[in-house]
Protein backbone atom coordinates (compact mmCIF):
# COMPACT_ATOMS: atom_id res chain seq x y z
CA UNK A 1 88.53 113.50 101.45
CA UNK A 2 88.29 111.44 98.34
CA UNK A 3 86.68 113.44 96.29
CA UNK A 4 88.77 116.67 97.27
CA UNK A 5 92.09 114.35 96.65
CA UNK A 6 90.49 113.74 93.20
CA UNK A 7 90.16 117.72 92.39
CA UNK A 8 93.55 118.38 93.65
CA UNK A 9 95.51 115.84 91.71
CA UNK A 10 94.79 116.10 88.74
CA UNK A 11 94.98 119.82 89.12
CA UNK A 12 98.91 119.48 90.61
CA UNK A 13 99.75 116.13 88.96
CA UNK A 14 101.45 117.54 85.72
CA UNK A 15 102.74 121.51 86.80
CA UNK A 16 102.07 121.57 90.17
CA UNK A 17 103.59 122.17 93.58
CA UNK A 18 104.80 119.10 95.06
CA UNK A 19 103.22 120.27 98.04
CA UNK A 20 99.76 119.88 96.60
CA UNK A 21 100.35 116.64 94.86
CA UNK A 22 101.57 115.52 98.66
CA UNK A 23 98.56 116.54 99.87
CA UNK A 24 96.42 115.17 97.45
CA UNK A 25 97.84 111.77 97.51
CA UNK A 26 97.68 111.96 101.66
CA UNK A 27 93.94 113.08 101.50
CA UNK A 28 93.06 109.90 99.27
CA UNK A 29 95.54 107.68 101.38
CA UNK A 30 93.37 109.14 104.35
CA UNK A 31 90.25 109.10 102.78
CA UNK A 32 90.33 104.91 102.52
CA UNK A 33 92.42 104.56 105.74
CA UNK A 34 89.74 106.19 107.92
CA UNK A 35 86.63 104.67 106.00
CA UNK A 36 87.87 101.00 105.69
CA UNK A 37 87.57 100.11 109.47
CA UNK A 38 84.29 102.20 110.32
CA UNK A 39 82.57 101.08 106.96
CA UNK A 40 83.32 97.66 107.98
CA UNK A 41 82.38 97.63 111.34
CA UNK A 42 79.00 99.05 110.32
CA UNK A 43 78.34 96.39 107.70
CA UNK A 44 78.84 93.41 110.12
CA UNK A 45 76.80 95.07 112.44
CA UNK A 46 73.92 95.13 110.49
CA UNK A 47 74.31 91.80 110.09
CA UNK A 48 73.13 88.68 112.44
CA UNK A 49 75.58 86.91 114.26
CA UNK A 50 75.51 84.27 111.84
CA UNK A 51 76.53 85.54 109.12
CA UNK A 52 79.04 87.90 110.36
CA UNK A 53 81.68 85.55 109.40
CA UNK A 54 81.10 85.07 105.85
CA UNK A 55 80.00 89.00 105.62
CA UNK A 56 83.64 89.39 106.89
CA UNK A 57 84.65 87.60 104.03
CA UNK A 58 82.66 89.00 102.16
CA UNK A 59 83.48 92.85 102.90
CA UNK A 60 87.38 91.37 101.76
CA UNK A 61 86.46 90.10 98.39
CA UNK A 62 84.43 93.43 97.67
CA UNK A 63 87.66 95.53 98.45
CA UNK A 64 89.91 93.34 96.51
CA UNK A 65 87.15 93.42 93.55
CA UNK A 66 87.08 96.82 93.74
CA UNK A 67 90.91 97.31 93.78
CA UNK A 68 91.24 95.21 90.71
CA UNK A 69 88.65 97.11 88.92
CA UNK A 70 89.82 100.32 89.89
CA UNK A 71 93.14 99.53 88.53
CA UNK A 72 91.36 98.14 85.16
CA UNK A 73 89.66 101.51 84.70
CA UNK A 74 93.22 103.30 85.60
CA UNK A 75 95.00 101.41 83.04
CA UNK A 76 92.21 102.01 80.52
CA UNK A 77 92.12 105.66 81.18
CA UNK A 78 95.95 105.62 80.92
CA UNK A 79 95.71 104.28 77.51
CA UNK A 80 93.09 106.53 76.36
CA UNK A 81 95.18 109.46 77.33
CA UNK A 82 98.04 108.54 75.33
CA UNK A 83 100.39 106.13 77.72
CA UNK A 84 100.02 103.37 75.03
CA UNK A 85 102.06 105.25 72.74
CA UNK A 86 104.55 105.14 74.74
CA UNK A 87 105.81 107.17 77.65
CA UNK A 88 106.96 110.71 77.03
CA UNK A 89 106.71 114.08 79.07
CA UNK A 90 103.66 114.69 77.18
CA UNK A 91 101.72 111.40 77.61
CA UNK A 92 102.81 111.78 81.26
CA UNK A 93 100.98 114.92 81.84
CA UNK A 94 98.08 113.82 79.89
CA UNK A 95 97.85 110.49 81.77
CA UNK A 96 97.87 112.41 85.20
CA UNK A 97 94.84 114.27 84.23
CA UNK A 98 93.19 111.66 82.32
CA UNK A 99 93.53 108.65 85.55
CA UNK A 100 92.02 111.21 88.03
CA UNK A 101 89.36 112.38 86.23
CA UNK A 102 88.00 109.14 85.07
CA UNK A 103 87.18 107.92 88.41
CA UNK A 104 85.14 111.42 89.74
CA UNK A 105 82.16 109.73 89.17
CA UNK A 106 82.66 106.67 90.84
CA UNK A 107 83.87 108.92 93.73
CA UNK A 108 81.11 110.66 93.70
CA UNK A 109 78.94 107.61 93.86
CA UNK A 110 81.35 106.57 96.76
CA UNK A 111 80.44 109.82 98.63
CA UNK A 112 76.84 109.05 98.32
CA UNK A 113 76.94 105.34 99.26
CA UNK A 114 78.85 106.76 102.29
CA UNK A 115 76.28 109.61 103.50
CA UNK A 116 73.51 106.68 103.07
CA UNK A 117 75.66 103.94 105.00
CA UNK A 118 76.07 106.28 107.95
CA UNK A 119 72.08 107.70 107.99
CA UNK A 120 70.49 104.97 109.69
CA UNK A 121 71.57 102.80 112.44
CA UNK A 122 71.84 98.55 112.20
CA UNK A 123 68.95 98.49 114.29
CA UNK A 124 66.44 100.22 112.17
């Protein structure tokens, strides 16, 4: 869902059908809605009972980390695209391309690390 929100969007962003961009933004909404509670119950499983608590802790400070870096490479690719010159129609379009398609790889990556977290069970 991640990845597809990240081909529609910047795709719809700048011209598009505020349909699309809807359904974009609801796929990547969805996309770290659904994962966040599975990915986390999967993690502390794997884990023995004591050190579930601090790999609670620990699954927080990853997401937060991973927020604030996220929004670092945004802001970057923002700035790249033109936003730092101030905001116009043009540096708006460019900027909506520019965000999305900076972080395909990482999504990509994402996928993967998915698939691999969901292949094997805690036990083995």
């Amino acid at each position: 869902m991640l990845t597809a929100s990240l081909l529609i969007l910047p795709l719809t962003l700048a011209e598009g059908w505020l349909g699309w961009v809807l359904l974009g933004g609801a796929l990547m909404g969805a996309a770290f809605g659904f994962s966040w509670s599975f990915m986390s119950r999967r993690l502390l499983g794997a884990l023995m009972e004591e050190d579930r608590a601090i790999g609670s802790a620990a699954i927080t400070t990853v997401r937060q980390r991973g927020s604030a870096a996220g929004a670092a490479i945004a802001g970057t690719a923002a700035n790249l695209a033109g936003f730092s010159h101030g905001m116009n129609a043009e540096s708006a379009r460019a900027t909506s391309v520019g965000v999305f398609v900076s972080v395909i790889p990482l999504a990509l990556i994402g996928t993967w690390a998915a698939y691999r977290l969901t292949r094997f069970s805690p036990s083995e």
